[in-house]
Protein backbone atom coordinates (compact mmCIF):
# COMPACT_ATOMS: atom_id res chain seq x y z
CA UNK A 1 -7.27 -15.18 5.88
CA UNK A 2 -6.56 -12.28 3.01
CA UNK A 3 -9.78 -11.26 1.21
CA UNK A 4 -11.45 -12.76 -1.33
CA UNK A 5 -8.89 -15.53 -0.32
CA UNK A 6 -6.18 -13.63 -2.02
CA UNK A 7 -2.48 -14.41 -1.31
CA UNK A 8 -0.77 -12.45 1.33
CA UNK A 9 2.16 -10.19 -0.14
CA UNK A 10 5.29 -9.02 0.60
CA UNK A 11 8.58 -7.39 -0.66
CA UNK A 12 9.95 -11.31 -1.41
CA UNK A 13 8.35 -14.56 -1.43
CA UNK A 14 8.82 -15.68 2.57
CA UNK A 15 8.19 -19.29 4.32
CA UNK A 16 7.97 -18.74 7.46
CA UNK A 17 5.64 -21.67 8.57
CA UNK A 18 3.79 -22.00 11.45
CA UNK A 19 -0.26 -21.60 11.86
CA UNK A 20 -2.62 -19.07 12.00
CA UNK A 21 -5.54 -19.35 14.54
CA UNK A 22 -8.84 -18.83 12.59
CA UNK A 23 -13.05 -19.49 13.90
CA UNK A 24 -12.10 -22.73 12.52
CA UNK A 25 -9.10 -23.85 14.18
CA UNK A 26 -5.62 -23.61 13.94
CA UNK A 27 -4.76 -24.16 10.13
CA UNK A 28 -0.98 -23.49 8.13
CA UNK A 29 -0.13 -19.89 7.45
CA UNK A 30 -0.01 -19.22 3.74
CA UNK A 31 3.21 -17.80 2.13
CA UNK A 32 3.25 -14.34 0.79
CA UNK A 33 3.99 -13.82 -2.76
CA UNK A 34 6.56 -11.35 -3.79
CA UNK A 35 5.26 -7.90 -5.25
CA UNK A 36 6.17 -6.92 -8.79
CA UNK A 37 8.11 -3.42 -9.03
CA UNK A 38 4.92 -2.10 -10.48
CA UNK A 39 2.79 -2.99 -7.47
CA UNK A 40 5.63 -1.27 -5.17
CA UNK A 41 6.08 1.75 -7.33
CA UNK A 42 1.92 2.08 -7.21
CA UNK A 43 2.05 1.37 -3.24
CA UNK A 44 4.55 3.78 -2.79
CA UNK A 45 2.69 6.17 -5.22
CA UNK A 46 -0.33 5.70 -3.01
CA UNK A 47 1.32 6.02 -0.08
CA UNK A 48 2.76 9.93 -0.98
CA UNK A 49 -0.75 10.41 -2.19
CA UNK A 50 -2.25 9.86 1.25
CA UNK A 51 0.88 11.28 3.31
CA UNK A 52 1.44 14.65 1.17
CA UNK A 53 -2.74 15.25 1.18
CA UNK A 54 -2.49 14.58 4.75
CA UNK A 55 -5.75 12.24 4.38
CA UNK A 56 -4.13 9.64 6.64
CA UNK A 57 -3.63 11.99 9.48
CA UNK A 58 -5.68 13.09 12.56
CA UNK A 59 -3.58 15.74 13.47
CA UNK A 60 -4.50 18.16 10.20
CA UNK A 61 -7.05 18.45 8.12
CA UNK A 62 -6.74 16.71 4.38
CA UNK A 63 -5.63 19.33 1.23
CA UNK A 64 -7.49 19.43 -1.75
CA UNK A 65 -5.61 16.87 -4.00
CA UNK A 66 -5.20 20.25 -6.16
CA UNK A 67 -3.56 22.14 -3.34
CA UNK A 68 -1.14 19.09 -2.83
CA UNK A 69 -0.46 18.38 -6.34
CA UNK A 70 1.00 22.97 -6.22
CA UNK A 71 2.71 22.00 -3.41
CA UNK A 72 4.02 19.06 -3.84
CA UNK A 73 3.86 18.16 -7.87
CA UNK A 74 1.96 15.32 -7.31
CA UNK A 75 -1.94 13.99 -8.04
CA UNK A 76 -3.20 11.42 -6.52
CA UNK A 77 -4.04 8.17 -9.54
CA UNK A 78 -1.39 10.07 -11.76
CA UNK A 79 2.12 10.19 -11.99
CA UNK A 80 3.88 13.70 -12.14
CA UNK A 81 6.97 14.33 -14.10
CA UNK A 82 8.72 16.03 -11.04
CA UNK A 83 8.58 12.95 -8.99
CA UNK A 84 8.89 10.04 -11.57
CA UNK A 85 10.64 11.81 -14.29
């Protein structure tokens, strides 16, 4: 049910049974695989990215990734010393 019938993920690997109900029937759910700590620092990265910018929000108006990066030492697709270091 993931695309490109990728694995789902998760902070651990979790069985948790049960079925999923699909146009083709009811068929097993799949068990997620655990993240690595580099996929959860980069989803975490992302996430600040898209939180700080304010792209994810309908109440505001997204800043220039420049504009967030002065105000908040961080560019999107690249860490920052201040926050990593």
């Amino acid at each position: 049910m993931q695309p490109a019938d990728s694995v789902p993920v998760g902070p651990s690997e979790v069985l948790h049974g049960g079925v999923a109900y699909t146009t083709e029937g009811r068929v097993p759910n799949t068990p997620n695989r655990a993240l690595t700590i580099e996929e959860i620092a980069g989803l975490v990265e992302n996430f600040l990215c898209i939180e700080l910018s304010g792209a994810g929000r309908a109440d505001r108006e997204p800043e220039p990734a420049q504009a967030a990066d002065r105000r908040y030492g961080v560019i999107c697709g690249r860490q920052s010393a201040g926050l990593h270091g």
